[in-house]
PDB file of N, CA and C in Angstrom:
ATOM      1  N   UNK A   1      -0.685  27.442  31.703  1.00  0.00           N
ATOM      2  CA  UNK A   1      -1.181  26.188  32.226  1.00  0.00           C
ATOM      3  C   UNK A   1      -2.387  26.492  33.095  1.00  0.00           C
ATOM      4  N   UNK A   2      -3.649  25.647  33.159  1.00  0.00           N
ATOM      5  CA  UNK A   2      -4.575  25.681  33.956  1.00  0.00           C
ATOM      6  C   UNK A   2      -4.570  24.228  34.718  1.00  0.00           C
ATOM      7  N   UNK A   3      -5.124  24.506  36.105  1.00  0.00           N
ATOM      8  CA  UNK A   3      -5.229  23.594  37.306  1.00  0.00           C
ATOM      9  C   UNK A   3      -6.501  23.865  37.211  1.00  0.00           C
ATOM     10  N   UNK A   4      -7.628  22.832  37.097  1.00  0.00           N
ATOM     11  CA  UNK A   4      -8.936  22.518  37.039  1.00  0.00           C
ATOM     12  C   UNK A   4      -8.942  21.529  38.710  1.00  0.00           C
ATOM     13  N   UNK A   5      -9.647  22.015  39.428  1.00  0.00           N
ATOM     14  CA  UNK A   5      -9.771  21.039  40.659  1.00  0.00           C
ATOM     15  C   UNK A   5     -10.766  20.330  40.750  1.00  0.00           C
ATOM     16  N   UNK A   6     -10.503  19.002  41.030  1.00  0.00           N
ATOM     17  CA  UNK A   6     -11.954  18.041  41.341  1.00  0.00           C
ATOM     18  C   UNK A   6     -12.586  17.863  42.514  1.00  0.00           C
ATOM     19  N   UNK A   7     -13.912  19.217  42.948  1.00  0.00           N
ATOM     20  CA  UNK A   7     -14.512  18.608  43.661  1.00  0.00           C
ATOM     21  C   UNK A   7     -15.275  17.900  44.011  1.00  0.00           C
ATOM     22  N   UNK A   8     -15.522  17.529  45.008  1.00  0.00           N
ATOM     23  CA  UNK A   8     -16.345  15.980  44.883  1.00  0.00           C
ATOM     24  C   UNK A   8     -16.219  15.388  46.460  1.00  0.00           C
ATOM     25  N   UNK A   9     -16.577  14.351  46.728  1.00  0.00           N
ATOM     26  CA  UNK A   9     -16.630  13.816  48.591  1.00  0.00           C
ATOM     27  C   UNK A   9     -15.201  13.719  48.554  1.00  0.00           C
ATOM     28  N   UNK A  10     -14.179  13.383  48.073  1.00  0.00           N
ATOM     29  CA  UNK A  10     -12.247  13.410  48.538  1.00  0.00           C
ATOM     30  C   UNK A  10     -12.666  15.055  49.013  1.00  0.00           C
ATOM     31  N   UNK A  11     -12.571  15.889  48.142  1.00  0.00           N
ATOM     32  CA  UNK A  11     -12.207  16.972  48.614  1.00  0.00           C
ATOM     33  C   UNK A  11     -13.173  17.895  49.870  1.00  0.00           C
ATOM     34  N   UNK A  12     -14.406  17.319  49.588  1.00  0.00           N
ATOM     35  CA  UNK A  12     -15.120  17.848  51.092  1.00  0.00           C
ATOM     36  C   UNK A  12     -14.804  17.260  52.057  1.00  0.00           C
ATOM     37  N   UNK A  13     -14.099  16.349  52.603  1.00  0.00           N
ATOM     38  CA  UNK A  13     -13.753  15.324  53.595  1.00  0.00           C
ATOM     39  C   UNK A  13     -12.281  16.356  54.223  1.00  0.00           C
ATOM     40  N   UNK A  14     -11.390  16.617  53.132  1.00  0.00           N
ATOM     41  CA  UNK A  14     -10.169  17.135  53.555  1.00  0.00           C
ATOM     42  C   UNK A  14     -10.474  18.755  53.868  1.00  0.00           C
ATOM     43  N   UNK A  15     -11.516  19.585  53.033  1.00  0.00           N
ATOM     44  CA  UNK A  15     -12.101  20.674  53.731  1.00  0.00           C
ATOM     45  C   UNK A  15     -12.340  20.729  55.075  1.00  0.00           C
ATOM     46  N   UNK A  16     -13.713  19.731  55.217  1.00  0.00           N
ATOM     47  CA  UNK A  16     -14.056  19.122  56.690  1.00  0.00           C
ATOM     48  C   UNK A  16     -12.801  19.003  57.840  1.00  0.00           C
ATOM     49  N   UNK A  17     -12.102  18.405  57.334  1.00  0.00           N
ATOM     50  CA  UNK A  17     -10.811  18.232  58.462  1.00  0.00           C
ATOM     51  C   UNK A  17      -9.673  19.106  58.473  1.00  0.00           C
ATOM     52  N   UNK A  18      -9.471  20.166  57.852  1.00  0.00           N
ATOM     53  CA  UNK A  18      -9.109  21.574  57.818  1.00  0.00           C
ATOM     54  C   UNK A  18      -9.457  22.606  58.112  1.00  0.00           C
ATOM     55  N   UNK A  19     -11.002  22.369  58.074  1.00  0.00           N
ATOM     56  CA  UNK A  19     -12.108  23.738  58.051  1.00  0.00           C
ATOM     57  C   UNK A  19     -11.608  24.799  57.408  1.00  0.00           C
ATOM     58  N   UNK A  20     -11.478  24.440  55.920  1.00  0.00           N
ATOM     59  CA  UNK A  20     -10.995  25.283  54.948  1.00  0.00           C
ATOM     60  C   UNK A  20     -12.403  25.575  54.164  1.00  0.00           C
ATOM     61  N   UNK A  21     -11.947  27.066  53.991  1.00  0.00           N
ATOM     62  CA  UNK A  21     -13.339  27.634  53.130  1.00  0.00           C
ATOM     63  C   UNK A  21     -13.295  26.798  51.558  1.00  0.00           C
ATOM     64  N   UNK A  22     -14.459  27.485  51.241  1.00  0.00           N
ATOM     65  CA  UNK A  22     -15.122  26.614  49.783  1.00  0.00           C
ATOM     66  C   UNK A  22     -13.871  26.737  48.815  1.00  0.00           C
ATOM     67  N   UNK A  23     -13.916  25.911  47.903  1.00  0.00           N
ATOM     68  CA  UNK A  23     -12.996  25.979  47.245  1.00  0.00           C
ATOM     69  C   UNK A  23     -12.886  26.305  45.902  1.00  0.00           C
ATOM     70  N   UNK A  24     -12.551  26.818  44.920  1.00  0.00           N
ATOM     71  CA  UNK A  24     -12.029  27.569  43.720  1.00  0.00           C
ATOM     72  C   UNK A  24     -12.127  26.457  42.890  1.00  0.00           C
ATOM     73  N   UNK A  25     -12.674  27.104  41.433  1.00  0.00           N
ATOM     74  CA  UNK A  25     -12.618  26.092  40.387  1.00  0.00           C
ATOM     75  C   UNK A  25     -11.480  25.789  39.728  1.00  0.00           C
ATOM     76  N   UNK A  26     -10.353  26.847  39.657  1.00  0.00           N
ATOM     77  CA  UNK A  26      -9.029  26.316  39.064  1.00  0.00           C
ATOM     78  C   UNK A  26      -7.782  27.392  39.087  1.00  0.00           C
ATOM     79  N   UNK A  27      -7.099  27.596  39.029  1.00  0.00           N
ATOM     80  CA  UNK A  27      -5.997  28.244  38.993  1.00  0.00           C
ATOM     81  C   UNK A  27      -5.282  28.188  37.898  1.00  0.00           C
ATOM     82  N   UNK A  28      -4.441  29.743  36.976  1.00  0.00           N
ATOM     83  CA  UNK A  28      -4.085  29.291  35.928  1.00  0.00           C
ATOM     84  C   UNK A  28      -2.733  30.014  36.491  1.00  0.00           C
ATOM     85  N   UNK A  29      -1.359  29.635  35.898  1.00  0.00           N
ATOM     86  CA  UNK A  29       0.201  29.516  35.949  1.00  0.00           C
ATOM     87  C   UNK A  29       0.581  30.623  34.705  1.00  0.00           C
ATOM     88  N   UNK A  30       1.263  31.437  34.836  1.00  0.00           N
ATOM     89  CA  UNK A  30       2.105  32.240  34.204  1.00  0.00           C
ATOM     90  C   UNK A  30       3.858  32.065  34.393  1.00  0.00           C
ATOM     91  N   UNK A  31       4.333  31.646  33.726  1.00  0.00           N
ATOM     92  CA  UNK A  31       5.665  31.735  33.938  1.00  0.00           C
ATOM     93  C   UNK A  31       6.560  32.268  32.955  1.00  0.00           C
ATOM     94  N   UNK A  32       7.878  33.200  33.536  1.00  0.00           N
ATOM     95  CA  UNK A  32       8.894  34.273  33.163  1.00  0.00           C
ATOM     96  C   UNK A  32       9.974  33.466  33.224  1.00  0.00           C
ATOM     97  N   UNK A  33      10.924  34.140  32.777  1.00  0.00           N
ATOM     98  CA  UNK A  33      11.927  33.520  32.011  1.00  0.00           C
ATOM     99  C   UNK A  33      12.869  33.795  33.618  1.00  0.00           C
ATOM    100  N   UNK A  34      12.506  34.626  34.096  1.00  0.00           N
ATOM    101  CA  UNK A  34      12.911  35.176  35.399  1.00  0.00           C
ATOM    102  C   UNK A  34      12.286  36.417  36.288  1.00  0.00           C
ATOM    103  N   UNK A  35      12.868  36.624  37.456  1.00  0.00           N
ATOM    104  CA  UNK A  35      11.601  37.323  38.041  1.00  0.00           C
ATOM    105  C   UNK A  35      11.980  38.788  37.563  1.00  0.00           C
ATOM    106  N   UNK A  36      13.289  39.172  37.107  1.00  0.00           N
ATOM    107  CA  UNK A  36      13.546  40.632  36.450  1.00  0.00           C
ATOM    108  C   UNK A  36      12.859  40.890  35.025  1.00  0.00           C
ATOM    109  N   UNK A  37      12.684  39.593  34.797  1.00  0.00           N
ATOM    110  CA  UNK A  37      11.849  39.706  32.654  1.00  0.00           C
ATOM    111  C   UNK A  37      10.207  40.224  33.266  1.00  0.00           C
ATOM    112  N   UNK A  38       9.890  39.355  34.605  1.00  0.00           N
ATOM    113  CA  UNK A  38       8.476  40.041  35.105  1.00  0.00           C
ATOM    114  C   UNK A  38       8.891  41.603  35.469  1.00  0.00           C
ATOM    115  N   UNK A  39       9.495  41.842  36.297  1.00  0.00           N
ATOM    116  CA  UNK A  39      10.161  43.109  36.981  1.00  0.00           C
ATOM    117  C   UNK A  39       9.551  44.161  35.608  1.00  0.00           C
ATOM    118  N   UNK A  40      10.399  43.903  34.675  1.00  0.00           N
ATOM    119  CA  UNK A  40      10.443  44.873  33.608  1.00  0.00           C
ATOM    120  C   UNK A  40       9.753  45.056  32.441  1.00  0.00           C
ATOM    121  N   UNK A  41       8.628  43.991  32.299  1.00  0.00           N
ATOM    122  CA  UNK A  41       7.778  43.383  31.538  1.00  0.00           C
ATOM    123  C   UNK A  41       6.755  45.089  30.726  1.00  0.00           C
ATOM    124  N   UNK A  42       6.789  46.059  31.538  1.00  0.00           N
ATOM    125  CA  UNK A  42       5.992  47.368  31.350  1.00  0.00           C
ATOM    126  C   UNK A  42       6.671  48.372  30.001  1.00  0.00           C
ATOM    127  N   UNK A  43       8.040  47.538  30.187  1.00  0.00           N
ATOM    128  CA  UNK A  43       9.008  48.522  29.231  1.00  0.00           C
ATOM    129  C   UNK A  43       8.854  48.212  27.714  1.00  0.00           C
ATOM    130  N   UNK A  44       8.267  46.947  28.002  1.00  0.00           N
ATOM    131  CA  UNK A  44       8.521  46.105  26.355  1.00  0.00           C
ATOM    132  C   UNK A  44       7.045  46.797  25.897  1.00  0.00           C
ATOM    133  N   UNK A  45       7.084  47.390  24.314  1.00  0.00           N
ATOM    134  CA  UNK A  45       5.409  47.495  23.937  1.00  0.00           C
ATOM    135  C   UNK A  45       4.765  46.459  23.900  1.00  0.00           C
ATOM    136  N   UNK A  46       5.337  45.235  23.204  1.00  0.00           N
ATOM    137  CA  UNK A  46       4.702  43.933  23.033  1.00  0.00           C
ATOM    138  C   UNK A  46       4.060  43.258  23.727  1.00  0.00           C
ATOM    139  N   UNK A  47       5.068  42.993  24.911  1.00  0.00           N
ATOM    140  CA  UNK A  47       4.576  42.390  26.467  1.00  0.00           C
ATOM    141  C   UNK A  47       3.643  43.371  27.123  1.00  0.00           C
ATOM    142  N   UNK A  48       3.680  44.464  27.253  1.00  0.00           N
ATOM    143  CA  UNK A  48       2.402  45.477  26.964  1.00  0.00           C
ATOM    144  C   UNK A  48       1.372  44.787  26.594  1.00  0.00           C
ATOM    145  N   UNK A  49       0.889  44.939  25.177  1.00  0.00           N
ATOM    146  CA  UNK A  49       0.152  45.037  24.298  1.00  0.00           C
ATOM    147  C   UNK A  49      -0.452  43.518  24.803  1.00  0.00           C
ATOM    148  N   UNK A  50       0.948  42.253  25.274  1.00  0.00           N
ATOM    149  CA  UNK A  50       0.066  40.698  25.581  1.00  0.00           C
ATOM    150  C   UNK A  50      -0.325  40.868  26.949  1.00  0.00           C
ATOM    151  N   UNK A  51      -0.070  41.650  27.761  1.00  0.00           N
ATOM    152  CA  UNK A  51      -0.530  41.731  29.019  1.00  0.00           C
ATOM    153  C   UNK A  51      -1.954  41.662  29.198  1.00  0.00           C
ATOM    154  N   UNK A  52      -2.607  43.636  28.196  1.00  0.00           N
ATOM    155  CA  UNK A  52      -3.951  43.857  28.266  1.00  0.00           C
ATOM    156  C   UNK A  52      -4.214  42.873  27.327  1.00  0.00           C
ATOM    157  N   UNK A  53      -3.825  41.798  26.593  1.00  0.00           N
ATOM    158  CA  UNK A  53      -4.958  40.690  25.871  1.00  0.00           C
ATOM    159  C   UNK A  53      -5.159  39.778  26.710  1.00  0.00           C
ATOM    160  N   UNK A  54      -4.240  39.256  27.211  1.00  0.00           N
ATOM    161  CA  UNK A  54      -4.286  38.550  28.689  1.00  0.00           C
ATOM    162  C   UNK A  54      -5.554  38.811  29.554  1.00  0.00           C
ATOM    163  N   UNK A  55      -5.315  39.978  29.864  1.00  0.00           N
ATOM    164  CA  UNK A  55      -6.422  40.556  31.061  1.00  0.00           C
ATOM    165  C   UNK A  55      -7.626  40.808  30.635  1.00  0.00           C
ATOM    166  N   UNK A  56      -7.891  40.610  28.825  1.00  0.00           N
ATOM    167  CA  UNK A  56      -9.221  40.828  28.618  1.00  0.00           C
ATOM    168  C   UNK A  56      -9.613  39.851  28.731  1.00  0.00           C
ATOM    169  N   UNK A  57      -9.215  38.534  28.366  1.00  0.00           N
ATOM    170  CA  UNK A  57      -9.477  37.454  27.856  1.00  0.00           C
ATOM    171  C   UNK A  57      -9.766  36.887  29.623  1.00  0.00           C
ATOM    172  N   UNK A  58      -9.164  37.152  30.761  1.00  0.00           N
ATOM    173  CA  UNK A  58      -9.965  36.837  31.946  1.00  0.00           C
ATOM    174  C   UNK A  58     -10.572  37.444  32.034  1.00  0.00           C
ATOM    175  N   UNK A  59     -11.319  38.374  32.075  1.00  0.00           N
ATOM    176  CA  UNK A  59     -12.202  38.960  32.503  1.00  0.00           C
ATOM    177  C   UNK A  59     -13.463  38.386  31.850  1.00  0.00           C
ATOM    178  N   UNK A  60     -13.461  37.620  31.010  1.00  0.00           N
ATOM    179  CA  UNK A  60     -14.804  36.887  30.329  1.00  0.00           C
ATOM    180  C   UNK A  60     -14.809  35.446  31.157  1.00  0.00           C
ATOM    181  N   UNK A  61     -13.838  35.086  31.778  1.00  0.00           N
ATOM    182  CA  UNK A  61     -13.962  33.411  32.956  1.00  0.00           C
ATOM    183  C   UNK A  61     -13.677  33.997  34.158  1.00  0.00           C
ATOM    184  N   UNK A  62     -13.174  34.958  34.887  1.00  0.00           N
ATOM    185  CA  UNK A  62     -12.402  35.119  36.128  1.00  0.00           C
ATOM    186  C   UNK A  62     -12.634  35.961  36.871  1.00  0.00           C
ATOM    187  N   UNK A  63     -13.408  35.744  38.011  1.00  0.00           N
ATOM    188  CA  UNK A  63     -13.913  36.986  39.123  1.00  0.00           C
ATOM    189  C   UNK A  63     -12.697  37.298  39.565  1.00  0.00           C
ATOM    190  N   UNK A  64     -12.205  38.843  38.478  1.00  0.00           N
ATOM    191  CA  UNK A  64     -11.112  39.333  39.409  1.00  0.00           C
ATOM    192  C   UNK A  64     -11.067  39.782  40.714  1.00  0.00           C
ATOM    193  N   UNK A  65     -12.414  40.416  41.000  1.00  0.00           N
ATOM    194  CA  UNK A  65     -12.377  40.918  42.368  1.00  0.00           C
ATOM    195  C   UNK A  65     -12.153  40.013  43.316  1.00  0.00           C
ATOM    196  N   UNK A  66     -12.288  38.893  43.467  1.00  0.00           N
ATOM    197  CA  UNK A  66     -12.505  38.215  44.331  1.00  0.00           C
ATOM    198  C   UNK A  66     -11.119  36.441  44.441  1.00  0.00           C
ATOM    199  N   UNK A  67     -10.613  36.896  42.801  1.00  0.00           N
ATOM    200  CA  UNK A  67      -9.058  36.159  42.505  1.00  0.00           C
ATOM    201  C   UNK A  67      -7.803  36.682  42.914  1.00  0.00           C
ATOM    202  N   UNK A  68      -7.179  35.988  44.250  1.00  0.00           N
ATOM    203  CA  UNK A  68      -6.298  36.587  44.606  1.00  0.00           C
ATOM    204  C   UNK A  68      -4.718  36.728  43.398  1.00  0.00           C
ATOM    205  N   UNK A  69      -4.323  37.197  43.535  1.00  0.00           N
ATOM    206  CA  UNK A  69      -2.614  37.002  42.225  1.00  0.00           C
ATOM    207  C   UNK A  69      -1.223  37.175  43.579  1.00  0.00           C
ATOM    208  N   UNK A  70      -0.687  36.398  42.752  1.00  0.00           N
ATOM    209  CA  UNK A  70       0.542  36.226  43.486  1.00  0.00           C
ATOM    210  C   UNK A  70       1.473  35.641  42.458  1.00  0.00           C
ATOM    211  N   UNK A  71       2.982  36.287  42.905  1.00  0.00           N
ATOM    212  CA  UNK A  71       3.957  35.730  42.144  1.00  0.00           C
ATOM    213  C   UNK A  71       4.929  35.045  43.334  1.00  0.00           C
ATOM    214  N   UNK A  72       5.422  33.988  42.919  1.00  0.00           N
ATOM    215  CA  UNK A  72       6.401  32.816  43.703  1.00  0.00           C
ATOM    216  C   UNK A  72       7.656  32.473  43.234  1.00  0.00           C
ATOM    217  N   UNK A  73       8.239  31.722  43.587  1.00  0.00           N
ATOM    218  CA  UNK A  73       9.957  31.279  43.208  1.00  0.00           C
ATOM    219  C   UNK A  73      10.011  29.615  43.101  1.00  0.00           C
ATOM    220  N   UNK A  74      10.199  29.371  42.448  1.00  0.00           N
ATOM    221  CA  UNK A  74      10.151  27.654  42.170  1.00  0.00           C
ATOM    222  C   UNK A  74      11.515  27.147  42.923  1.00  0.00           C
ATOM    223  N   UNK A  75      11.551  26.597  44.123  1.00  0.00           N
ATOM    224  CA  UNK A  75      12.731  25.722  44.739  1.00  0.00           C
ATOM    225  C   UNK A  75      12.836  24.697  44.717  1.00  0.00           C
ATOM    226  N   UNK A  76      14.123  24.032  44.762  1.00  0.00           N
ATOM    227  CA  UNK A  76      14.383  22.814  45.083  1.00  0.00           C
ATOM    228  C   UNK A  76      14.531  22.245  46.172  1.00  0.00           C
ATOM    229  N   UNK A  77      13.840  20.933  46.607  1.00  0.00           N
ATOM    230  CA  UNK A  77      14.042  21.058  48.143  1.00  0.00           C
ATOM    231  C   UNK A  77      15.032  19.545  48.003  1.00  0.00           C
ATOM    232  N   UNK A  78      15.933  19.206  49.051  1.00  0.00           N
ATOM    233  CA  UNK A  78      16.447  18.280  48.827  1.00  0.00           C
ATOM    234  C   UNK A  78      16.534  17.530  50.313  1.00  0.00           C
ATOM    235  N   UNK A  79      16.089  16.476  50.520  1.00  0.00           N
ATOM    236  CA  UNK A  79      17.004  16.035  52.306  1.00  0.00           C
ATOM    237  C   UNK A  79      17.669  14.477  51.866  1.00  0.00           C
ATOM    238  N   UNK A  80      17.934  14.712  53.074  1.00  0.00           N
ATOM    239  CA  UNK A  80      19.164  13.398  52.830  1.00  0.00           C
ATOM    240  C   UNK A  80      17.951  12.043  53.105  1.00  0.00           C
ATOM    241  N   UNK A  81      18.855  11.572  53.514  1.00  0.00           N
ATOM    242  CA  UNK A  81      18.006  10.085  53.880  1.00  0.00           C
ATOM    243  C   UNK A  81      17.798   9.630  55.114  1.00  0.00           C
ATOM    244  N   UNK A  82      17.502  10.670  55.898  1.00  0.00           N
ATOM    245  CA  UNK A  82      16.410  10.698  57.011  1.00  0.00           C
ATOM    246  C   UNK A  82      15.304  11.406  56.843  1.00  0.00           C
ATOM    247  N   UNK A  83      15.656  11.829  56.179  1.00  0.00           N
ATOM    248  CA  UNK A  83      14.727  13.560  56.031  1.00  0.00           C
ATOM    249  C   UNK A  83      14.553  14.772  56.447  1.00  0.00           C
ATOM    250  N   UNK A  84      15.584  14.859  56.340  1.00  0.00           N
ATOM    251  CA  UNK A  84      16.379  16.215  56.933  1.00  0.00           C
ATOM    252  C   UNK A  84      16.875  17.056  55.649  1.00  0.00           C
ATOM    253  N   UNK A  85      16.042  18.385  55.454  1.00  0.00           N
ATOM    254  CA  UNK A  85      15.937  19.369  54.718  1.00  0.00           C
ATOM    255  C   UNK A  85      17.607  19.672  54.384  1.00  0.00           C
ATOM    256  N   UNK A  86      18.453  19.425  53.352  1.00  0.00           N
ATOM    257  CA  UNK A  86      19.638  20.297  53.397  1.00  0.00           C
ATOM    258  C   UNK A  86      19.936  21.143  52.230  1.00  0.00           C
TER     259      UNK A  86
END
């Protein structure tokens, strides 16, 4: 999945009132079946082999040097009906 961001006066306004640096043209989503299928992803040849196609194929749109990577955990958040986190 890719996140394309729209900048434009909405988003310099909420910069402005953050004093958040410039902002990024888009962000793209990788998701695992779980975080051990990532964990172990080096063992498989295949997932191998789609990794470096992966990584070629950014390197023709994506200033790696300068694209941070991070992996996360998808939660559920739930509160009651005050709004209180439980």
């Amino acid at each position: 999945m890719q996140f394309h961001s729209t900048c434009g006066p909405l988003t310099e306004r909420l910069r402005a009132f953050r004093n958040s640096p410039e902002p990024y043209d888009g962000i793209a989503e990788i998701w695992y079946e779980s975080r051990e299928s990532l964990a172990t992803l080096g063992k498989d040849a295949n997932a191998r082999r789609a990794s470096r196609e992966l990584l070629e194929d950014e390197k023709r749109f994506v200033d790696l040097a300068r694209s941070p990577i991070w992996s996360g955990e998808e939660r559920k958040v739930i509160t009651d009906e005050t709004g209180v986190q439980r």
